[in-house]
C-alpha atoms as a PDB file:
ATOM      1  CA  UNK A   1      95.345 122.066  91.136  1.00  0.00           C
ATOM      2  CA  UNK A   2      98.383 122.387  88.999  1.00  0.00           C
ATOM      3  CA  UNK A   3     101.576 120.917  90.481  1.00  0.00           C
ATOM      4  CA  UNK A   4     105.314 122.185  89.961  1.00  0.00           C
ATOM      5  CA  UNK A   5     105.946 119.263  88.044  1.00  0.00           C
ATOM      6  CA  UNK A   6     102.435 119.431  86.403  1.00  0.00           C
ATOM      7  CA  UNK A   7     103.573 123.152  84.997  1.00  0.00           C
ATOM      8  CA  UNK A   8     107.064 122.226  84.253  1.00  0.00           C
ATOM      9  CA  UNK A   9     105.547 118.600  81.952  1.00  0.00           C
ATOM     10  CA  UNK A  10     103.175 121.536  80.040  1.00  0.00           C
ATOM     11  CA  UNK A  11     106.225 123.834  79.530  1.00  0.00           C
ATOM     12  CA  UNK A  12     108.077 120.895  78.108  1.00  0.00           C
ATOM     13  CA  UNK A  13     105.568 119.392  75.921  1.00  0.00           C
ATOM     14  CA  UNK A  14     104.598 123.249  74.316  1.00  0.00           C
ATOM     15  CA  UNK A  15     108.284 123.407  73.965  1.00  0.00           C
ATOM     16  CA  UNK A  16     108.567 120.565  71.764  1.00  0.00           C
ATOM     17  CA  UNK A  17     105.430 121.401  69.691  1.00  0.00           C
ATOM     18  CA  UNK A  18     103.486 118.477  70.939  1.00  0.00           C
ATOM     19  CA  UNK A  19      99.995 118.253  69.249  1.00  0.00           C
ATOM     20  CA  UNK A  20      96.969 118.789  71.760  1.00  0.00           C
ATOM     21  CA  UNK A  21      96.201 114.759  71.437  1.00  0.00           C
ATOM     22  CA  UNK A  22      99.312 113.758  72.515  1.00  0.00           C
ATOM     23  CA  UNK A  23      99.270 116.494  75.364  1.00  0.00           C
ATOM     24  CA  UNK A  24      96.151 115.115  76.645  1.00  0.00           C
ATOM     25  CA  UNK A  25      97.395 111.561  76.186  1.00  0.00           C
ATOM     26  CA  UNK A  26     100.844 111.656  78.226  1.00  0.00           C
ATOM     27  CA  UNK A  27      99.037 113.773  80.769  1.00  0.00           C
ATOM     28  CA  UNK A  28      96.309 110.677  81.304  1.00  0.00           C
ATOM     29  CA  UNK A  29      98.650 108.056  81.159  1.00  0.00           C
ATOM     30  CA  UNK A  30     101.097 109.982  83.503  1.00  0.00           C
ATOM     31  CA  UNK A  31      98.245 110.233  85.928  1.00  0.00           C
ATOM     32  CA  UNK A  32      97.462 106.643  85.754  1.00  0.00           C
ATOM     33  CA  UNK A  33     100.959 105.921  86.727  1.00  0.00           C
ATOM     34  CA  UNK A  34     100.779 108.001  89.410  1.00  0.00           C
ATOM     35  CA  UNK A  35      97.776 106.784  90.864  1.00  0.00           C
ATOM     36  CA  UNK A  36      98.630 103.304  89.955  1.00  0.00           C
ATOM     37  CA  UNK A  37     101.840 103.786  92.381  1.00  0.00           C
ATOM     38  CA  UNK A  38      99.845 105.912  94.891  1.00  0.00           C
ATOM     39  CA  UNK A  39     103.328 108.024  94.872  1.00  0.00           C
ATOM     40  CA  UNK A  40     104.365 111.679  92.685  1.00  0.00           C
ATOM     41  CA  UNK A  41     106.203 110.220  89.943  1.00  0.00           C
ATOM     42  CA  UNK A  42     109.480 111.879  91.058  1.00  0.00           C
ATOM     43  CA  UNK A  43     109.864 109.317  93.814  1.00  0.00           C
ATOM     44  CA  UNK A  44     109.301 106.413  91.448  1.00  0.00           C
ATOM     45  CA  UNK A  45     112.155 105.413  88.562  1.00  0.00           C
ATOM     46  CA  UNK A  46     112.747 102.248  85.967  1.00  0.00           C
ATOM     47  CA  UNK A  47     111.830  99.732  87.990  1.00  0.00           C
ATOM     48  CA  UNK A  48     107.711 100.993  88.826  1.00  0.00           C
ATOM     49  CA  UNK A  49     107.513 102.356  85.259  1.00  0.00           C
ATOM     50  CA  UNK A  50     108.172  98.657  84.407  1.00  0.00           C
ATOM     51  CA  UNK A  51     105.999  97.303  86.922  1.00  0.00           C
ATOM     52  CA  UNK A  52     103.313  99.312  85.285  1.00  0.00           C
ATOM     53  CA  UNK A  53     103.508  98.800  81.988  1.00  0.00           C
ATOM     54  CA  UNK A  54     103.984  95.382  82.629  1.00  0.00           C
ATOM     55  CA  UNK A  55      99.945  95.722  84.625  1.00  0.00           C
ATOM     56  CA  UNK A  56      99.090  97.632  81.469  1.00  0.00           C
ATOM     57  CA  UNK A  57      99.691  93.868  79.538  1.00  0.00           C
ATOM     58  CA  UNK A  58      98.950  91.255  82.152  1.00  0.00           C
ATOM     59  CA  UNK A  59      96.287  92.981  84.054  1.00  0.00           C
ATOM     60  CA  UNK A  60      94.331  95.105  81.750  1.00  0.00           C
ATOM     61  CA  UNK A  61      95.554  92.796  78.557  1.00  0.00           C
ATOM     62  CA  UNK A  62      95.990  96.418  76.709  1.00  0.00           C
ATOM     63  CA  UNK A  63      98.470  96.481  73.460  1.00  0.00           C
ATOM     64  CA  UNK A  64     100.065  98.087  71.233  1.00  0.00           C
ATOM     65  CA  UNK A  65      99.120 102.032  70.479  1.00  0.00           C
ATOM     66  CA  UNK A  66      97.881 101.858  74.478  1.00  0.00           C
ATOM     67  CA  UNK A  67     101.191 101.223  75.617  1.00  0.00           C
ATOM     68  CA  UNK A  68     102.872 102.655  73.409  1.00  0.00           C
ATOM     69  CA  UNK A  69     101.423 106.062  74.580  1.00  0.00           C
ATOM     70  CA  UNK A  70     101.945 104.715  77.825  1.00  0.00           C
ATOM     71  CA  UNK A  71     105.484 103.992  77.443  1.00  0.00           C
ATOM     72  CA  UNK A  72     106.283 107.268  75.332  1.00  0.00           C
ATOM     73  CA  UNK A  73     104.475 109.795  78.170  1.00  0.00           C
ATOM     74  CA  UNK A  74     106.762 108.486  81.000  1.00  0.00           C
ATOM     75  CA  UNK A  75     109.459 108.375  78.873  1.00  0.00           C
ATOM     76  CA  UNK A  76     109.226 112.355  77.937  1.00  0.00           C
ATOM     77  CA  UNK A  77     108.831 113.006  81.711  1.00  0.00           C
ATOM     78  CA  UNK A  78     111.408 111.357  82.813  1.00  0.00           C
ATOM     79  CA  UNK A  79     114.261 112.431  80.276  1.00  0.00           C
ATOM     80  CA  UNK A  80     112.535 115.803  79.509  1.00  0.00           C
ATOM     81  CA  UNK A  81     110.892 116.950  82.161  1.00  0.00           C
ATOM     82  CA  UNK A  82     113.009 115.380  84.930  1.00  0.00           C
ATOM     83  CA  UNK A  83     115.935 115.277  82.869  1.00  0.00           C
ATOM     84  CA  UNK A  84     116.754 111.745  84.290  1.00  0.00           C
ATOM     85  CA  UNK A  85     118.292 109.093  82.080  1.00  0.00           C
ATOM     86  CA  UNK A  86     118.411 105.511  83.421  1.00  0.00           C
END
């Protein structure tokens, strides 16, 4: 089931041209942060995303492209999609 904020994240990424890869990628990892949270990422700002990505290293001991992706998918859906800057 698609979500308002699921259909306005696909809007935005055709928008900027994103390749199908990287589509697929910030849609996984945003789901992962989701889950991870239990909570719509609309009610969750700086502080979980850090928390996560911080679980991401420590937890799951994943680097560099991995979090990278990570990092970069929450990053376009929270300044692009939900056009918040913090």
């Amino acid at each position: 089931m698609s979500t308002p904020l699921r259909r306005s994240k696909q809007r935005d990424m055709e928008l900027k041209g994103l390749a199908e890869t990287t589509k697929s990628a910030y849609i996984y990892h945003v789901r992962r942060f989701a889950e991870y949270h239990g909570k719509s990422p609309e009610l969750l700002g700086t502080e979980e995303i850090k928390e996560y990505l911080y679980y991401l290293i420590k937890e799951e001991k994943r680097r560099g492209t991995y979090v990278n992706y990570a990092y970069s998918a929450l990053k376009f859906l929270y300044v692009r999609t939900l056009e918040r800057v913090e």
